[in-house]
C-alpha atoms as a PDB file:
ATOM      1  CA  UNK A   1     -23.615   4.150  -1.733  1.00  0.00           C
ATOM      2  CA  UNK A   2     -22.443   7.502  -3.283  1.00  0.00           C
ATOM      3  CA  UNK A   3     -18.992   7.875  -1.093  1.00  0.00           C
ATOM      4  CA  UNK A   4     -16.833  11.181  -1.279  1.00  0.00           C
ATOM      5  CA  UNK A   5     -13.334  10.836  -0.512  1.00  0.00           C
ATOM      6  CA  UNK A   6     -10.918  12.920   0.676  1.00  0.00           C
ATOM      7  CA  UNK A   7      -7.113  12.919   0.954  1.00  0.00           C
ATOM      8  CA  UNK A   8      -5.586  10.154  -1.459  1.00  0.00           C
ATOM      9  CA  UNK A   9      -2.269   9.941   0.856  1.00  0.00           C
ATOM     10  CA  UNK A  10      -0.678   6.709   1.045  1.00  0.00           C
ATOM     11  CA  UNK A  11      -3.272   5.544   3.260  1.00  0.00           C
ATOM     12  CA  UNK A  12      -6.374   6.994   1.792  1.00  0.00           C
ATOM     13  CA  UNK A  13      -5.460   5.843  -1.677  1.00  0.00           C
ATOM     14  CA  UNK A  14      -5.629   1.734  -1.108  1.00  0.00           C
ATOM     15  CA  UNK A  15      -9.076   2.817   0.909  1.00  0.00           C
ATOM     16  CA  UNK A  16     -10.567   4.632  -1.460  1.00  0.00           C
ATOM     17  CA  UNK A  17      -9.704   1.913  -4.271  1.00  0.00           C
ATOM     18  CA  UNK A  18     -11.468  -0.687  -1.728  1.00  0.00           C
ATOM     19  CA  UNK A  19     -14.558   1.229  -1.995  1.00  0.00           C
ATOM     20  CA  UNK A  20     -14.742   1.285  -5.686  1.00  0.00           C
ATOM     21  CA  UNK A  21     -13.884  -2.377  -5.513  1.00  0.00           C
ATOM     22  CA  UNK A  22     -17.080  -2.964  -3.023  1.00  0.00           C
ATOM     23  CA  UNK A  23     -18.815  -1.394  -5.577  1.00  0.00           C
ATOM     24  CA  UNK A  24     -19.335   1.818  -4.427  1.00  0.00           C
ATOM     25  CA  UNK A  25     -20.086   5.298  -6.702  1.00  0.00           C
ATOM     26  CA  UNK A  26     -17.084   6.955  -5.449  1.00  0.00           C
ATOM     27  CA  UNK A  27     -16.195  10.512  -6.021  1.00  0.00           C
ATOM     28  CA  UNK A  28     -12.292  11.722  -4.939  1.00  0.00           C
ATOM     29  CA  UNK A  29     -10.859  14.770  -4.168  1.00  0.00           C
ATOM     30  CA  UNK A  30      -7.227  15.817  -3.280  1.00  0.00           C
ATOM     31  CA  UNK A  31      -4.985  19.057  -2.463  1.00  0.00           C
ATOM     32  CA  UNK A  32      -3.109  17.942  -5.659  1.00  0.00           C
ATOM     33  CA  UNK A  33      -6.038  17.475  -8.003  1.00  0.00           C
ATOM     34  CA  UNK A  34      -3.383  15.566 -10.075  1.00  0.00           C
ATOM     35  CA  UNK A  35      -3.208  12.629  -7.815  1.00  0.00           C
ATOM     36  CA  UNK A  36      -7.078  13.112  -8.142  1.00  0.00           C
ATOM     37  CA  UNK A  37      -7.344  12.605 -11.819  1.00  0.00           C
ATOM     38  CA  UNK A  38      -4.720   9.568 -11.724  1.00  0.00           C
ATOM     39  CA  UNK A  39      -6.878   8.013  -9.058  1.00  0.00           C
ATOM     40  CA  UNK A  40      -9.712   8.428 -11.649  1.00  0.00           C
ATOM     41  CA  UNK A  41      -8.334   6.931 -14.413  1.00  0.00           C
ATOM     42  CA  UNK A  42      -6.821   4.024 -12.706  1.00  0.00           C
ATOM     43  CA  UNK A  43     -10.341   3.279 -10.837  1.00  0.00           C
ATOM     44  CA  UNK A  44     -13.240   4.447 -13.053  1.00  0.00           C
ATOM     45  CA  UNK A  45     -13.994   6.841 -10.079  1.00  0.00           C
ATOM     46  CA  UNK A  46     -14.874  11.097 -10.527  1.00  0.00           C
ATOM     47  CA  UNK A  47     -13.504  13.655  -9.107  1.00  0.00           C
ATOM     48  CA  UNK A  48     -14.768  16.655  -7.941  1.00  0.00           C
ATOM     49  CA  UNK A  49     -13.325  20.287  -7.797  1.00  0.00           C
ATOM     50  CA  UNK A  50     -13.659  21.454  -4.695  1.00  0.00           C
ATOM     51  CA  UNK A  51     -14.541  19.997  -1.191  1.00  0.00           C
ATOM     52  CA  UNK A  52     -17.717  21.443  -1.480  1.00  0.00           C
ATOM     53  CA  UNK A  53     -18.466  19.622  -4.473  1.00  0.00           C
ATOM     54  CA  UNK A  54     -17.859  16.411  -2.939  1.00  0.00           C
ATOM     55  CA  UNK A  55     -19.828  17.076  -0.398  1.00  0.00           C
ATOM     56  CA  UNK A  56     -22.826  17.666  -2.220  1.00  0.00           C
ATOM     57  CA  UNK A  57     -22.285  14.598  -4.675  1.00  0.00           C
ATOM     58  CA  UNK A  58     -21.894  12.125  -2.002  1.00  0.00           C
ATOM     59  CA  UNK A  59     -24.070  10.783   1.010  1.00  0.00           C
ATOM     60  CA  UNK A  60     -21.333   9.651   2.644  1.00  0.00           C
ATOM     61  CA  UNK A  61     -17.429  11.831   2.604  1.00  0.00           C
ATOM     62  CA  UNK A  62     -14.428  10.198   4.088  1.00  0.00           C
ATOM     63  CA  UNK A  63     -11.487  12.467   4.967  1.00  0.00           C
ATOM     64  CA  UNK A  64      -7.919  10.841   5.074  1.00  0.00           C
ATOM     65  CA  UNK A  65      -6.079  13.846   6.573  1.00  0.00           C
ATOM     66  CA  UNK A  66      -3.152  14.157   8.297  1.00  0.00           C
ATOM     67  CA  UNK A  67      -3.851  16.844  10.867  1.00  0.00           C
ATOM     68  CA  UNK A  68      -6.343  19.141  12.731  1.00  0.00           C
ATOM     69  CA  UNK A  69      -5.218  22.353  10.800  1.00  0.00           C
ATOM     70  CA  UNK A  70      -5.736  20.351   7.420  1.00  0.00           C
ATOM     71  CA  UNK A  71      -8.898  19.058   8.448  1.00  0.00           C
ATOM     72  CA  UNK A  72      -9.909  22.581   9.250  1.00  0.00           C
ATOM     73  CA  UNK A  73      -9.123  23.849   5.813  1.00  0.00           C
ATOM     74  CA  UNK A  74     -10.920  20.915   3.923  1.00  0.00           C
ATOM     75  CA  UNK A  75     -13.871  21.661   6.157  1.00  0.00           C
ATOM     76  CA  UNK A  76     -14.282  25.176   6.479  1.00  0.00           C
ATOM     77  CA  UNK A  77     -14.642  28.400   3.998  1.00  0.00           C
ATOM     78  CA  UNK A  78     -17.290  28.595   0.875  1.00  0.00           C
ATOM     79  CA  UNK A  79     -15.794  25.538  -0.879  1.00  0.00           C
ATOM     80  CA  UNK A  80     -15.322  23.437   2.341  1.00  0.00           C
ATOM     81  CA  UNK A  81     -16.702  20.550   3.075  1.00  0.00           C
ATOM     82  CA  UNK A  82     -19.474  22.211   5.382  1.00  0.00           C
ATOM     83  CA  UNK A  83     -20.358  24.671   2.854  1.00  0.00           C
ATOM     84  CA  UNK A  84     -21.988  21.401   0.799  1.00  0.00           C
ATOM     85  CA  UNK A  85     -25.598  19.842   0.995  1.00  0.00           C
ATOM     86  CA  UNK A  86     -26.028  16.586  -0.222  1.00  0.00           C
ATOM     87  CA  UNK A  87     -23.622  15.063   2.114  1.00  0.00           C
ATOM     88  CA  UNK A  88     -25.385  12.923   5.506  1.00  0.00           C
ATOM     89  CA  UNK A  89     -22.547  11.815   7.330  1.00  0.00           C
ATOM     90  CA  UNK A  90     -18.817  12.741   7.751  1.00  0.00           C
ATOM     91  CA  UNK A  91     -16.392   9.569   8.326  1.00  0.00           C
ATOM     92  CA  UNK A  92     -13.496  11.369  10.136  1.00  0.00           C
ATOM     93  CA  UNK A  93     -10.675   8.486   9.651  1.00  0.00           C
ATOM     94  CA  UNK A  94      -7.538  10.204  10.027  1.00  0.00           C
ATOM     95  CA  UNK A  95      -5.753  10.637  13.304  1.00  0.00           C
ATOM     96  CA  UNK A  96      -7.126  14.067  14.898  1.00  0.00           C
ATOM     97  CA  UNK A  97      -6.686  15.261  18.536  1.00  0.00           C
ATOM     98  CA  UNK A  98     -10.849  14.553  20.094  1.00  0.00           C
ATOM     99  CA  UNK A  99     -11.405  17.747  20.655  1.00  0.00           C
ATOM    100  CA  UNK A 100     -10.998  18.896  17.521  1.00  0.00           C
ATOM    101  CA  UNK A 101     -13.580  16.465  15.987  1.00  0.00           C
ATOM    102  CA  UNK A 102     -16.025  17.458  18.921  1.00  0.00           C
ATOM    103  CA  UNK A 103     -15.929  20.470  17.536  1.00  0.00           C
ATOM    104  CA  UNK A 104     -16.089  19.693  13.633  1.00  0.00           C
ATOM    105  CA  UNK A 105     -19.145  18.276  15.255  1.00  0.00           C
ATOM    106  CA  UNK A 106     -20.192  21.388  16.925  1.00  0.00           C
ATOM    107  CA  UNK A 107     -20.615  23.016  13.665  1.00  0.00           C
ATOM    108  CA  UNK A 108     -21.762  20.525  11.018  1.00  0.00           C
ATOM    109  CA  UNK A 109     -25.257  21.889  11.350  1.00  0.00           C
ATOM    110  CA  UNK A 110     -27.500  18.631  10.835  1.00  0.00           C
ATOM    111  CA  UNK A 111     -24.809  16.781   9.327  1.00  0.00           C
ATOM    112  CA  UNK A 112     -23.274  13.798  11.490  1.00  0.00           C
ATOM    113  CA  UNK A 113     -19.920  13.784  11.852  1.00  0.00           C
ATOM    114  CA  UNK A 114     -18.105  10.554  13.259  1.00  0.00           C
ATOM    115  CA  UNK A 115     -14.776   9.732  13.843  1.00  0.00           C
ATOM    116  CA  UNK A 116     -13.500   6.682  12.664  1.00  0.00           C
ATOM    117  CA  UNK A 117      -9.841   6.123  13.152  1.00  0.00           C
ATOM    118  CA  UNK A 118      -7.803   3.320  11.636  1.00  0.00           C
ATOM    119  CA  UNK A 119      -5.586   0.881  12.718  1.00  0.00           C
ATOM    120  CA  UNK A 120      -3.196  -1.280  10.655  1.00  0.00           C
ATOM    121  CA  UNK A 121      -0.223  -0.254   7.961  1.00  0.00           C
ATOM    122  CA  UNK A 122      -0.459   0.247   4.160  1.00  0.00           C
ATOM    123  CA  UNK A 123      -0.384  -3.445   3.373  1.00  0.00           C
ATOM    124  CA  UNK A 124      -3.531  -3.107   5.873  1.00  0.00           C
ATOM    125  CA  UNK A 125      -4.907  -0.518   4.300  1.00  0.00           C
ATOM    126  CA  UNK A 126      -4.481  -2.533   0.548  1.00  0.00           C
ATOM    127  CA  UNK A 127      -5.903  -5.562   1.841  1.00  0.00           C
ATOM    128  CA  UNK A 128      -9.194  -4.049   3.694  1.00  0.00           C
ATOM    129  CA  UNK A 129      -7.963  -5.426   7.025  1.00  0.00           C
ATOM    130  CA  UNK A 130      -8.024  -2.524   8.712  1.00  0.00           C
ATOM    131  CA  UNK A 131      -8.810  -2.128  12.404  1.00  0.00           C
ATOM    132  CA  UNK A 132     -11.660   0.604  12.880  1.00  0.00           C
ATOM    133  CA  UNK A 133     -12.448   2.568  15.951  1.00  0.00           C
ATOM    134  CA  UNK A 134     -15.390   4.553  15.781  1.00  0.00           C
ATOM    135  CA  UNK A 135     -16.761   7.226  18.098  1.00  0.00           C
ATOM    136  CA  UNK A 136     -20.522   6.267  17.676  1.00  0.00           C
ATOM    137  CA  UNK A 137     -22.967   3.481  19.277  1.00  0.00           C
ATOM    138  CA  UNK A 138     -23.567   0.437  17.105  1.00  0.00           C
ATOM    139  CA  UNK A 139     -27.079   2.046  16.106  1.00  0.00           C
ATOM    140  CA  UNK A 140     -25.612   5.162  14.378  1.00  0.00           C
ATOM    141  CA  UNK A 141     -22.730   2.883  12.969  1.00  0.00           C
ATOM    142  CA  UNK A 142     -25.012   0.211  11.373  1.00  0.00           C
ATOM    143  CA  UNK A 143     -25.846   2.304   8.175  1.00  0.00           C
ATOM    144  CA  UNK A 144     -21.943   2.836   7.786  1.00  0.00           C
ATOM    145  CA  UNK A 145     -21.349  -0.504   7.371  1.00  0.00           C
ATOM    146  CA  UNK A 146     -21.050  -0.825   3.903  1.00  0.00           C
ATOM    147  CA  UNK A 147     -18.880   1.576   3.665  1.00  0.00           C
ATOM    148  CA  UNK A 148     -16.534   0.271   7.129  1.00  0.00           C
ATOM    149  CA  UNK A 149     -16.767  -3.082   5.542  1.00  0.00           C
ATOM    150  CA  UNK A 150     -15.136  -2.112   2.494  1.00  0.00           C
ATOM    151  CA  UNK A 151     -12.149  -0.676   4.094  1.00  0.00           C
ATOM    152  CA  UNK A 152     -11.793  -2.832   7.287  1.00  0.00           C
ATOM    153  CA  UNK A 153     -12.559  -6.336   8.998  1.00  0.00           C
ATOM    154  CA  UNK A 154     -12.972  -5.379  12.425  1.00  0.00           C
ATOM    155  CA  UNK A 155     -15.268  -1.913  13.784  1.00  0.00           C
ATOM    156  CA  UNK A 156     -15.457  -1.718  17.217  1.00  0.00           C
ATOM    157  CA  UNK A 157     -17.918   1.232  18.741  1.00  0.00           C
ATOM    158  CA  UNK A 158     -17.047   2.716  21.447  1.00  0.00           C
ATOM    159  CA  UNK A 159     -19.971   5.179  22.232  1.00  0.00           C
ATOM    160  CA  UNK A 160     -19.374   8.461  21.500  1.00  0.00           C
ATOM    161  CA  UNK A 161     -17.863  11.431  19.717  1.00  0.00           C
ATOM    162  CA  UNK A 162     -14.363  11.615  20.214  1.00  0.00           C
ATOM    163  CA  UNK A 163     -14.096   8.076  21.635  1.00  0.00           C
ATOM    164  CA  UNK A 164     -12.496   6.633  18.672  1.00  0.00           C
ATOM    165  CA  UNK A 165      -9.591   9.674  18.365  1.00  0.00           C
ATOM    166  CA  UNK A 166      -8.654   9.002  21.745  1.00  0.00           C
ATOM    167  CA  UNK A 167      -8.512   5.192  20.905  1.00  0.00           C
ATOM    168  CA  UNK A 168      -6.595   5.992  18.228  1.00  0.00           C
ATOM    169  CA  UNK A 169      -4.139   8.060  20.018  1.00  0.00           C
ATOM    170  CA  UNK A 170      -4.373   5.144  22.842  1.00  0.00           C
ATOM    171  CA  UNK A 171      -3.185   2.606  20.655  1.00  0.00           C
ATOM    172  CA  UNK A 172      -0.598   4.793  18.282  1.00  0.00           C
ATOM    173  CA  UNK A 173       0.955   5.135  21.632  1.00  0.00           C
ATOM    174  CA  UNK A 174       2.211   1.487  22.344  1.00  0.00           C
ATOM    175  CA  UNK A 175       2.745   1.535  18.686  1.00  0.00           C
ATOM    176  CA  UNK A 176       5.203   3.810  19.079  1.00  0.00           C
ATOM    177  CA  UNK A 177       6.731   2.763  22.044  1.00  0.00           C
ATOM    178  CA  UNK A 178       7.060  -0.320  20.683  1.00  0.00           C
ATOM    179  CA  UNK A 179       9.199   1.092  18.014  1.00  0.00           C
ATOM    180  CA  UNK A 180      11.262   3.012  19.778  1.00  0.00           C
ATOM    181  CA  UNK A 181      12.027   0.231  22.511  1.00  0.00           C
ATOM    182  CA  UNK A 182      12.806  -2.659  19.309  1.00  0.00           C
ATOM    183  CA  UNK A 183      15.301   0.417  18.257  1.00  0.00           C
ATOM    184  CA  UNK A 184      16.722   0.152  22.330  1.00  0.00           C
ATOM    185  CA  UNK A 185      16.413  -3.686  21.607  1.00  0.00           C
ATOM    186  CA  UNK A 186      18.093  -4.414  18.377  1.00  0.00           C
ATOM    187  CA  UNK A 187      21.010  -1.909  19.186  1.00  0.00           C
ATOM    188  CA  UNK A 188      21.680  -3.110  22.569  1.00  0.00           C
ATOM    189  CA  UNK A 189      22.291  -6.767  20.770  1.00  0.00           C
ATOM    190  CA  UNK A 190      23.965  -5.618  18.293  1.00  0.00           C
ATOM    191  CA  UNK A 191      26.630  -3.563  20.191  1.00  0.00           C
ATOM    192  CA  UNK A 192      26.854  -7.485  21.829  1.00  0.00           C
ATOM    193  CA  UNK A 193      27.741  -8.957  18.815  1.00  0.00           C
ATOM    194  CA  UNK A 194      24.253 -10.673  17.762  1.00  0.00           C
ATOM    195  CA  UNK A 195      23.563 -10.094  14.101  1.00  0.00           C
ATOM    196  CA  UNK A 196      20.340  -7.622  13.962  1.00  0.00           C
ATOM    197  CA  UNK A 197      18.791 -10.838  11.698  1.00  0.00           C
ATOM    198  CA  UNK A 198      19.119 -12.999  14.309  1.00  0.00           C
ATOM    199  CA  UNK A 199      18.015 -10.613  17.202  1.00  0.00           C
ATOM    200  CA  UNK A 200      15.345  -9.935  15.649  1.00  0.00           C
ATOM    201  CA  UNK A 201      14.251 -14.091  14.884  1.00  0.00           C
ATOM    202  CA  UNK A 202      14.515 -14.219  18.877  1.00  0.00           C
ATOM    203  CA  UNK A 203      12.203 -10.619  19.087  1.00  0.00           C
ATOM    204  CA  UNK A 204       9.287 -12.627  17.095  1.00  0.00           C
ATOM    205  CA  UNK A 205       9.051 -15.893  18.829  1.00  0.00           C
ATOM    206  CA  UNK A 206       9.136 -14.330  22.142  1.00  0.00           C
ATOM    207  CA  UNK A 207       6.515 -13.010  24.618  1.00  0.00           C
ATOM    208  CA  UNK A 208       7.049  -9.550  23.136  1.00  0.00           C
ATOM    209  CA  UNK A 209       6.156 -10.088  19.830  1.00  0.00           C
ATOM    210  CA  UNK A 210       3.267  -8.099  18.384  1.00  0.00           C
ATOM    211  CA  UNK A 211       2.022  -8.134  14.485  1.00  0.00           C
ATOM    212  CA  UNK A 212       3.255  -5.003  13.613  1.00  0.00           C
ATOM    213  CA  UNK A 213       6.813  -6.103  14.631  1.00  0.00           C
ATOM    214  CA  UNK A 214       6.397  -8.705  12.273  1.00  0.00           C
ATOM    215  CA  UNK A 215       5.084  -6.838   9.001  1.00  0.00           C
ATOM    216  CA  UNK A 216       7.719  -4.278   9.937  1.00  0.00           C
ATOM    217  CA  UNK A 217      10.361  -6.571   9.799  1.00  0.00           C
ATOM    218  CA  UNK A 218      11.563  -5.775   6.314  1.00  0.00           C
ATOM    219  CA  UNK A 219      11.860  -1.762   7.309  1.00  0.00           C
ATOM    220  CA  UNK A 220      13.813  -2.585  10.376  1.00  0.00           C
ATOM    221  CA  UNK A 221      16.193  -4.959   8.941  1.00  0.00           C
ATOM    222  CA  UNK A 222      16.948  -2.503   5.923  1.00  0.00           C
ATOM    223  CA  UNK A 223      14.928   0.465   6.101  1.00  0.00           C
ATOM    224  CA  UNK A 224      16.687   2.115   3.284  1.00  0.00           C
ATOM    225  CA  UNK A 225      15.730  -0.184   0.441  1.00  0.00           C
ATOM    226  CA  UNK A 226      11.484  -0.126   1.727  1.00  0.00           C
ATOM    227  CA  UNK A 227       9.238   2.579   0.614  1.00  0.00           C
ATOM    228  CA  UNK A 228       8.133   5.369   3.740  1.00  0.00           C
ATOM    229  CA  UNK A 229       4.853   3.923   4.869  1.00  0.00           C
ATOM    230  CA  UNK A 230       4.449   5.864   8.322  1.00  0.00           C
ATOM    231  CA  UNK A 231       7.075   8.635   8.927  1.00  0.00           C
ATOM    232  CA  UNK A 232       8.963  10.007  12.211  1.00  0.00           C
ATOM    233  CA  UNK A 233       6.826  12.976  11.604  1.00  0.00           C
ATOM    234  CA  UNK A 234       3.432  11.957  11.983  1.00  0.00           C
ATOM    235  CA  UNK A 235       4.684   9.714  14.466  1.00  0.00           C
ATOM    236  CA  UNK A 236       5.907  12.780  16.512  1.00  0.00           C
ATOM    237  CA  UNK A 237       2.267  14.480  15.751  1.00  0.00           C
ATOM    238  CA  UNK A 238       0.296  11.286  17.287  1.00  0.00           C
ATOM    239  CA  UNK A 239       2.692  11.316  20.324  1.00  0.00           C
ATOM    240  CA  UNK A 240       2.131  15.749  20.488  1.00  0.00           C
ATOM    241  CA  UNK A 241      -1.664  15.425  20.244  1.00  0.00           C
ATOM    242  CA  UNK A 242      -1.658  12.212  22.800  1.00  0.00           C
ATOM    243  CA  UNK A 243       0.618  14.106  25.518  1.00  0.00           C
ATOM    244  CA  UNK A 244      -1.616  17.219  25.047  1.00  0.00           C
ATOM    245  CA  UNK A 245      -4.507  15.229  25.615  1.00  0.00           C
ATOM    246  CA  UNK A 246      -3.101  13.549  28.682  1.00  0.00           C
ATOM    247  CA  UNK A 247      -2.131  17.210  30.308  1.00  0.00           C
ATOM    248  CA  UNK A 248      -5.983  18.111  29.789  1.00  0.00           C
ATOM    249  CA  UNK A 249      -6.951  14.735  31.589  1.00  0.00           C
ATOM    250  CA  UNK A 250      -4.436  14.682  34.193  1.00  0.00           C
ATOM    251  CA  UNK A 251      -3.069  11.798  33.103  1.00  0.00           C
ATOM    252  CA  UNK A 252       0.598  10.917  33.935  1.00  0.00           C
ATOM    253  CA  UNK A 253       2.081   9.841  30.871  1.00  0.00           C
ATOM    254  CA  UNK A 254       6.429   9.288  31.774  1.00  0.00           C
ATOM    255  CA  UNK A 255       6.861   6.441  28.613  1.00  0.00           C
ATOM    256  CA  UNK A 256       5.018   8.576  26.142  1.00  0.00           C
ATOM    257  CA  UNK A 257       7.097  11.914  26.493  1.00  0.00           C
ATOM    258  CA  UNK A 258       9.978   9.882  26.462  1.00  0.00           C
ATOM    259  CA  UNK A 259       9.145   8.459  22.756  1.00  0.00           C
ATOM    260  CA  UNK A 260       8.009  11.596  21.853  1.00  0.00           C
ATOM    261  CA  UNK A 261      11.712  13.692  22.904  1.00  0.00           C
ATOM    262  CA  UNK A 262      13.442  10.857  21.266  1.00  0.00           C
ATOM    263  CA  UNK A 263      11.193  11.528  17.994  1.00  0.00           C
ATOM    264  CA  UNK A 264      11.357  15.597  18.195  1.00  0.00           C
ATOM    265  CA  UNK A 265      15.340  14.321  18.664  1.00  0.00           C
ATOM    266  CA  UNK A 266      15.407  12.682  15.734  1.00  0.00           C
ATOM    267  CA  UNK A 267      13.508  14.706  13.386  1.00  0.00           C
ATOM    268  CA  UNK A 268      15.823  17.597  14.528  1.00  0.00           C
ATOM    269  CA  UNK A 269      18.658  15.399  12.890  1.00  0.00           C
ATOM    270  CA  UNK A 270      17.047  15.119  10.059  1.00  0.00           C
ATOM    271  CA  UNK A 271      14.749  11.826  10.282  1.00  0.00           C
ATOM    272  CA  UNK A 272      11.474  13.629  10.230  1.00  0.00           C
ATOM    273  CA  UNK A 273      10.789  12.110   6.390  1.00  0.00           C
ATOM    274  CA  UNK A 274      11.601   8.862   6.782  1.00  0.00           C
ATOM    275  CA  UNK A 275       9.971   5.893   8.128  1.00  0.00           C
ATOM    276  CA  UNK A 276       9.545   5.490  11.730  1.00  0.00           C
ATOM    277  CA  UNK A 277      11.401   2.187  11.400  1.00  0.00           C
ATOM    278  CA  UNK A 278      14.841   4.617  11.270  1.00  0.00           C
ATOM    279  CA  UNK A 279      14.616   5.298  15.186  1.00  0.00           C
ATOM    280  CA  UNK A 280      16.871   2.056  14.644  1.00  0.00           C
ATOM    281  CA  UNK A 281      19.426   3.764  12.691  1.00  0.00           C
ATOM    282  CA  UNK A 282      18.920   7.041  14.620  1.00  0.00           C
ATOM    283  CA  UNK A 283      20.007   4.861  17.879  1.00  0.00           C
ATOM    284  CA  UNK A 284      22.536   3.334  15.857  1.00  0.00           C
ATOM    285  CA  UNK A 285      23.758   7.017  15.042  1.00  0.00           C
ATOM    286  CA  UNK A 286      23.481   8.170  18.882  1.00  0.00           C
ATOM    287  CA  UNK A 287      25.293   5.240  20.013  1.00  0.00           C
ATOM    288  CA  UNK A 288      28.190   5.882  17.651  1.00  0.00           C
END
């Protein structure tokens, strides 16, 4: 397939290499058109100028982006994404509130648009085990498939537009609640006496173990010496968009605003560009 896509972030990057690799005419396109051109030349991809041009290159465009106010400007205006014509079919796959892609939706014109979240780190993302949650029925997601496969080994539909962001927000939630109870966790043994090495050996071979604890391990042990893969920041902008989404459903949500004052805590000290594994070091700091 002829695949646009856009935002080569630390994410989108390893994805969009895993499409050329599948074998797929891809066609890039970044707010730094430098990263653009290097993710050319190191996989024999193009690049276009302008959203617009990718979108009328491609069949299919993948966006990567972080936010709803940068999906809005990568979308909309005379060199937007919208403003293209070749495109068929928008693959939303970076963590947006659902009402926002309801309403990219809204005004595509005949264009589909369908979200398709990810789950699953960098490593993940290199290795095309992604998990993928897409807001479609398995009819609609069928012809994506070549393209899903590529980046992921397990889509699940869930029906509908929207249905995968608020997946996605489902799931980033015990993701970080996990993270900020393992911070409660290791600190609390630590201020025991139990090495964090060793509390965290006991962690992973007991009933509260979970994968990402494990292929975080490295970042929680030593944070400082790991490159950022998932910062406080976004982590704080999954936890705003989930809580606002929970308000407009009525949905009591006590555990989530609690992880999401102890992130807006931490990124007020300073935290908000490092990895989320330094709420472990941030409780270390509080607990000084």
């Amino acid at each position: 397939m002829r695949v646009g896509f856009a935002g080569l972030g630390r994410m989108g990057w390893r994805m969009a290499a895993n499409l050329v690799a599948a074998g797929h005419e891809v066609t890039v396109w970044n707010r730094s058109p430098e990263k653009a051109v290097q993710f050319a030349e190191a996989h024999k991809a193009a690049v276009a100028a302008t959203p617009r041009e990718l979108a009328d290159a491609t069949e299919v465009v993948v966006t990567m982006l972080a936010d709803d106010p940068s999906s809005d400007a990568v979308h909309d205006g005379p060199d937007g994404l919208f403003a293209g014509r070749g495109v068929r079919t928008f693959l939303e796959m970076g963590t947006m509130s659902p009402d926002h892609i309801r309403a990219l939706a809204d005004r595509s014109g005949e264009v589909a648009v369908i979200d398709a979240p990810v789950s699953g780190a960098t490593g993940a993302a290199e290795a095309a085990k992604l998990m993928i949650m897409v807001g479609a029925d398995q009819a609609a997601t069928d012809p994506l498939r070549p393209v899903l496969d590529a980046m992921g080994d397990k889509v699940i539909c869930l029906g509908s537009v929207g249905a995968g962001s608020v997946m996605k927000l489902a799931v980033n939630s015990l993701i970080h609640g996990l993270n900020q109870t393992l911070a409660e966790a290791l600190t609390l043994a630590e201020a025991a006496g139990i090495a964090p090495e060793s509390a965290f050996d006991a962690i992973e071979a007991s009933a509260a173990a979970a994968p990402m604890l494990s292929y975080r391990r490295p970042l929680y042990l030593d944070e400082a010496a790991h490159d950022v893969t998932f910062t406080v920041a976004l982590a704080r902008k999954d936890m705003e968009v989930t809580t606002a989404l929970a308000d407009r459903l009525g949905v009591a949500m006590p555990q989530g605003r609690e992880t999401l004052d102890w992130l807006r805590r931490a990124g007020a000290d300073g935290f908000d560009a490092r990895d989320m594994a330094a709420m472990v070091n941030y409780m270390r700091k509080e607990n000084g």
